[in-house]
Protein backbone atom coordinates (compact mmCIF):
# COMPACT_ATOMS: atom_id res chain seq x y z
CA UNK A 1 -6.34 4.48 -15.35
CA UNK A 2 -2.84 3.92 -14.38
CA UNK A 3 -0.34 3.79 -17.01
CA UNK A 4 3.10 2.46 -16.27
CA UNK A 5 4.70 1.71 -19.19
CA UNK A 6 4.90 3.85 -22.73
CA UNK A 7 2.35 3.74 -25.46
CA UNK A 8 2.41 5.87 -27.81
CA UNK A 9 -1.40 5.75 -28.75
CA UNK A 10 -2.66 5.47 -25.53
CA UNK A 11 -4.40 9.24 -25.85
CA UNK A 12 -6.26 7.76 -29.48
CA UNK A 13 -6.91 5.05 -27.39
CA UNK A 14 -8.42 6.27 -24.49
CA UNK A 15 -10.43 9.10 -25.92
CA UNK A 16 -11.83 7.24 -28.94
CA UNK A 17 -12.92 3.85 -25.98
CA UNK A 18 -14.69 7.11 -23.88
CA UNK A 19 -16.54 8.28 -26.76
CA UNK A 20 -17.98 5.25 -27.60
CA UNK A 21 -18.75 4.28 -24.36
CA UNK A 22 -20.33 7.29 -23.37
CA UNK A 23 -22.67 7.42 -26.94
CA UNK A 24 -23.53 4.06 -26.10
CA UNK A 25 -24.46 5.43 -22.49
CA UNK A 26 -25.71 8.66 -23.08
CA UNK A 27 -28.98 7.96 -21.13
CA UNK A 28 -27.24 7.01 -18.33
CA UNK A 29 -24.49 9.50 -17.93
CA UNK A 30 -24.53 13.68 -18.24
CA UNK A 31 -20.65 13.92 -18.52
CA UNK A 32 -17.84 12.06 -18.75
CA UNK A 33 -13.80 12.55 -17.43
CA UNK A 34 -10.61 10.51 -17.64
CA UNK A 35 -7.67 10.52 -14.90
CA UNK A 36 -4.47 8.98 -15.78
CA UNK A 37 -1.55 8.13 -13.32
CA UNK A 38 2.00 8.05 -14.64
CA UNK A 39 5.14 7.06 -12.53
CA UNK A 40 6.28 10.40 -14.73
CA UNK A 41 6.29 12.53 -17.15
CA UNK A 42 8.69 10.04 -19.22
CA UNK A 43 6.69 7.59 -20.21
CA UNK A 44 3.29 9.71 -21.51
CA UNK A 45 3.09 9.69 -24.93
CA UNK A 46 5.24 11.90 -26.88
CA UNK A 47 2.72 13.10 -29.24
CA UNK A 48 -0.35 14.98 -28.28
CA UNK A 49 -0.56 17.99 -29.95
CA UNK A 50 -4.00 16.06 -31.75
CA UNK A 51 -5.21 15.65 -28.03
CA UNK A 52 -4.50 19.68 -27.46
CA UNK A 53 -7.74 20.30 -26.59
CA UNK A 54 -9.07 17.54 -24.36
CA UNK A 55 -5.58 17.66 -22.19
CA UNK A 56 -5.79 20.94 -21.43
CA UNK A 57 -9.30 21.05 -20.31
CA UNK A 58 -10.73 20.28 -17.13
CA UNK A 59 -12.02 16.26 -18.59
CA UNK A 60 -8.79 14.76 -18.58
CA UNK A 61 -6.41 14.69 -15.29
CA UNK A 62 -3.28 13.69 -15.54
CA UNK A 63 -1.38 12.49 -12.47
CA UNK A 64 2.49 12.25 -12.55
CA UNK A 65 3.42 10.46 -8.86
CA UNK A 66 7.08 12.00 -8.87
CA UNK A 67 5.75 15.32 -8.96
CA UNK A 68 3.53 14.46 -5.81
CA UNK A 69 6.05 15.41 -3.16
CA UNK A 70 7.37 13.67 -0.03
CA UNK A 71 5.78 10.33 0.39
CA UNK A 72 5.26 10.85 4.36
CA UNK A 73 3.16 14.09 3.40
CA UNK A 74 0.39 11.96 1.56
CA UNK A 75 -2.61 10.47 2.42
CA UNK A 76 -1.45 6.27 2.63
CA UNK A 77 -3.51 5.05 -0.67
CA UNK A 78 -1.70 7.76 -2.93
CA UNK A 79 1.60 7.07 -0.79
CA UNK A 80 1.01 3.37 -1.92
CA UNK A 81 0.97 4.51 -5.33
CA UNK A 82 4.12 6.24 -4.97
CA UNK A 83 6.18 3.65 -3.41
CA UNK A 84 5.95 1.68 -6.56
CA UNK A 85 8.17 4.38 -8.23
CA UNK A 86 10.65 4.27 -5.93
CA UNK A 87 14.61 2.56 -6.02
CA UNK A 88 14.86 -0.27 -3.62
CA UNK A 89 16.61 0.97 -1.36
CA UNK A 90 14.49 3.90 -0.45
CA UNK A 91 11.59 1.42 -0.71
CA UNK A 92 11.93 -0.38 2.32
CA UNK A 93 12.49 2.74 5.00
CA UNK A 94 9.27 4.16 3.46
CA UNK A 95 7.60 1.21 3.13
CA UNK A 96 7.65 0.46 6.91
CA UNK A 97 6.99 4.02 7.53
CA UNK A 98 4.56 3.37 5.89
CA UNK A 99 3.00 0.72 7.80
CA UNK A 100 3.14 2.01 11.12
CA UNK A 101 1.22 4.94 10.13
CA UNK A 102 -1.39 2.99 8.87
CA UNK A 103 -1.68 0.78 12.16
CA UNK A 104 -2.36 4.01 13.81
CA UNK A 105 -4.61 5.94 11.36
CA UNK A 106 -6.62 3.13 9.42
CA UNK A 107 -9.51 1.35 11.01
CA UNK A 108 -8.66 -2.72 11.15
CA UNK A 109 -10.14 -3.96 8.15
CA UNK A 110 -8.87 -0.75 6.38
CA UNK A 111 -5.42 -1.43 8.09
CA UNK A 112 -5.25 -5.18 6.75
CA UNK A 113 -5.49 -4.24 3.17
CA UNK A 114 -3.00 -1.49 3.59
CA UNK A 115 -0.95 -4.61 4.89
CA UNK A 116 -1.84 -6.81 1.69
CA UNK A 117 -1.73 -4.43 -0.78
CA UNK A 118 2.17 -2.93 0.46
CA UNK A 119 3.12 -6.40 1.06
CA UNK A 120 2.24 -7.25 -2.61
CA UNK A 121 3.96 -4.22 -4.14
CA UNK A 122 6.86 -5.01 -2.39
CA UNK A 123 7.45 -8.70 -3.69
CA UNK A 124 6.84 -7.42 -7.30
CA UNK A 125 9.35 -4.71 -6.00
CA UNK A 126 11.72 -7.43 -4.90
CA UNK A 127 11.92 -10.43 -7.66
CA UNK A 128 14.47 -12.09 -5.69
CA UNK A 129 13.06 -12.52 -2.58
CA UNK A 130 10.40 -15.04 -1.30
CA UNK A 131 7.51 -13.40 0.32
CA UNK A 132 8.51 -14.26 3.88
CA UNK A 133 11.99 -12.42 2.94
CA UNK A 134 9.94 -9.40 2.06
CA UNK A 135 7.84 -9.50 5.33
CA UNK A 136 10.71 -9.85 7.32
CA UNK A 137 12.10 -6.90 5.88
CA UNK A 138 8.95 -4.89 6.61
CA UNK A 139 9.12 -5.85 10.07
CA UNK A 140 5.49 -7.74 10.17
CA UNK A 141 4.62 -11.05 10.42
CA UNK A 142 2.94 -14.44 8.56
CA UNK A 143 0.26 -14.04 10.71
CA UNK A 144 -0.72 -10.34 9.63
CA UNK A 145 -0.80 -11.23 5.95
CA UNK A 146 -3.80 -12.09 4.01
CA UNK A 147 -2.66 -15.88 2.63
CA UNK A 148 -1.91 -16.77 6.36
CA UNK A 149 -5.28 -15.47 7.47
CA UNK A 150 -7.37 -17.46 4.82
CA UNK A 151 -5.23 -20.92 5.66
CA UNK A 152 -5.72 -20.37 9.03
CA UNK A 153 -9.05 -19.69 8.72
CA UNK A 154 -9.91 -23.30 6.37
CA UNK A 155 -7.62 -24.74 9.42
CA UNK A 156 -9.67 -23.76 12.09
CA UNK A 157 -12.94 -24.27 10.09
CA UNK A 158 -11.61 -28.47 9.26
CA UNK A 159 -10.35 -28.30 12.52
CA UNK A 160 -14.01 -27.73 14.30
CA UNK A 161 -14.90 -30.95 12.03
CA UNK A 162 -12.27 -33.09 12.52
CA UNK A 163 -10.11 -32.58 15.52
CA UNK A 164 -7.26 -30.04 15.59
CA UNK A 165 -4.62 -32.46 14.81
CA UNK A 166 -6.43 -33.70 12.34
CA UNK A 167 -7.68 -30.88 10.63
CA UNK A 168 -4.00 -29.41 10.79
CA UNK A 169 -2.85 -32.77 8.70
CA UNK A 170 -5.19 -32.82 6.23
CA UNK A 171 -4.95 -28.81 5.42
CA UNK A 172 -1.30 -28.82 5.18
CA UNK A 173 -1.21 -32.18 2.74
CA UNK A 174 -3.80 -30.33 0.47
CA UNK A 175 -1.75 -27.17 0.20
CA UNK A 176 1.26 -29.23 -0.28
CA UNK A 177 -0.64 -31.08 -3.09
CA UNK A 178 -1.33 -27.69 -4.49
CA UNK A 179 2.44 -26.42 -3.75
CA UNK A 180 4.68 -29.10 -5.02
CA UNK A 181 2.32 -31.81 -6.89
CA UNK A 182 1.26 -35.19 -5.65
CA UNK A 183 3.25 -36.55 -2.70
CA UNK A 184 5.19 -39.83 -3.10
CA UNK A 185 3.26 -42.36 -0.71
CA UNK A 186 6.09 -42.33 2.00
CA UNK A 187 6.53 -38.81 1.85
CA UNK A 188 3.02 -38.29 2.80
CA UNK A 189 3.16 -41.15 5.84
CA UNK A 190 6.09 -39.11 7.40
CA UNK A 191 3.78 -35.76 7.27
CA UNK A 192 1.15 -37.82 8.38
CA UNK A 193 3.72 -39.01 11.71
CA UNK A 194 4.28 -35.70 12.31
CA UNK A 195 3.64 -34.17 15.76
CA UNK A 196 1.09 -31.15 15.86
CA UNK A 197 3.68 -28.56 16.31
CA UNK A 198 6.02 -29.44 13.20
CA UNK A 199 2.87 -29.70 11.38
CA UNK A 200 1.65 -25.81 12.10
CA UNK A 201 5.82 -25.05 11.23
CA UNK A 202 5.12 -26.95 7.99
CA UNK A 203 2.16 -24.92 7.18
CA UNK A 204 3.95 -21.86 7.24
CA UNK A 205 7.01 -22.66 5.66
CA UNK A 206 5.47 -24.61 2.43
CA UNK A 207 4.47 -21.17 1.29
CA UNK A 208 7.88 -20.66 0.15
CA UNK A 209 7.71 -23.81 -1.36
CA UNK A 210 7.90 -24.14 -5.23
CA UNK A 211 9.00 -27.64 -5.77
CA UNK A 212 9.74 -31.38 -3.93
CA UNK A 213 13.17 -30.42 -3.80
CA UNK A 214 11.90 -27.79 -1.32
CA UNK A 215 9.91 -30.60 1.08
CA UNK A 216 12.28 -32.57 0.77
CA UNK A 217 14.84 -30.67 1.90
CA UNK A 218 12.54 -29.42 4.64
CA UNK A 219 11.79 -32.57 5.86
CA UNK A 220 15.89 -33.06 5.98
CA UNK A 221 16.11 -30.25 8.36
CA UNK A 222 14.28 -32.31 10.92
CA UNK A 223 16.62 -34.60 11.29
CA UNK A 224 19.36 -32.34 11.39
CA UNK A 225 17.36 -30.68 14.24
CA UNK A 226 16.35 -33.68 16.03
C-alpha cells in the first residue's frame, strides 16, 4: 500500500484487515506479507513499539522513497514513485528526463502509460496549471496523451460513419456538451459553420475548457484572428 499522508493507526489497521483476511482465506493462501511506501520516514506512525515484532520481521516491508537514491539510478516505475516527492522545481528537469528514457527503454504500449501516468502526476503536482500547460512543460504533445488518443479515436470511428467533416462536428459539440453544458442555439450554428480545420483546433483546445465563458471567449479569438 502506499501511504502518503499520517495516520497514526494505520499499523492496527493494516495488521488487524491482514489477519482477517487471511483467516477468512486460509485455504487459499500459505503466507501472507505487507509492503508499505512512504514519501518518508515523517509521516509513519509514531507509535509502533505494539507492532515490534511484525516490523522487524521479514512480513512487513517498508519503503521510504527519499531514502531510494538518485532518481536517474532507478528503474522508471519506482522513479515515477519518487517524482511525486519531489519540490517543483526539481520536478520538471526529472520529469522530462524522465520521459526520454522511457521512449528509449519501454516497449510502445509500455511507453504510453509511462506518458499517462507522469503526465497525471504532474498536473496533481501543478494545481495551477491546465493540462496542456503541464505538457508543454514536459516537452510532449496533445497527441501523445491518453484523452487525445481516445477522442481521436471516437473521431475517426464517427468519422468512417458519417463523413470526416461531419463526424469532426458532431464529436466536438458532444464533448462541448459534456465540457461547458448545453450550447445556446446560436452558439451551436456558428460551431456548426465552422470550417474543418477550426473545428479539429476546437477539439483540442475545449479540453481546457471549464465553462461558456471559455467558448465564448474562444470563439472571440476568431474574429480577432480573421
Amino acid at each position: 500500500m502506499v501511504q502518503f499522508q499520517q495516520d497514526k493507526r494505520l499499523y492496527e489497521r493494516v495488521f488487524a484487515e491482514s489477519s482477517l483476511y487471511f483467516y477468512r482465506n486460509r485455504d487459499r493462501f500459505s503466507d501472507w506479507q505487507a509492503v508499505i511506501i512512504y514519501p518518508s520516514r515523517n509521516i509513519e506512525q509514531s507509535d509502533i513499539y505494539p507492532h515490534r515484532n511484525q516490523l522487524n520481521g521479514d512480513q512487513v516491508h517498508r519503503i521510504y522513497l527519499n531514502e531510494l537514491g538518485d532518481i536517474r539510478s532507478l528503474p522508471v516505475w519506482v522513479a515515477l514513485m519518487v517524482l511525486t516527492t519531489l519540490e517543483e522545481n526539481r520536478a520538471t528537469e526529472e520529469a522530462r528526463y524522465l520521459l526520454a528514457r522511457s521512449q528509449q527503454e519501454a516497449p510502445q504500449l509500455e511507453n504510453r502509460a509511462i506518458i499517462d501516468l507522469l503526465t497525471t502526476i504532474m498536473v496533481y503536482k501543478f494545481e495551477g496549471k491546465s493540462q496542456r500547460e503541464v505538457e508543454e512543460m514536459l516537452g510532449i504533445t496533445l497527441k501523445e496523451t491518453r484523452v487525445y488518443r481516445e477522442i481521436l479515436a471516437e473521431g475517426e470511428q464517427r468519422g468512417r460513419e458519417e463523413g470526416r467533416e461531419e463526424g469532426e462536428k458532431s464529436l466536438v459539440l458532444r464533448q462541448l456538451n459534456r465540457r461547458v453544458g448545453e450550447l445556446p442555439q446560436e452558439v451551436r450554428l456558428r460551431i456548426e459553420s465552422l470550417p474543418l480545420e477550426q473545428l479539429e483546433n476546437l477539439g483540442e483546445a475545449l479540453l481546457d475548457f471549464t465553462s461558456m465563458a471559455d467558448l465564448d471567449a474562444w470563439l472571440s479569438g476568431l474574429g480577432d484572428n480573421s
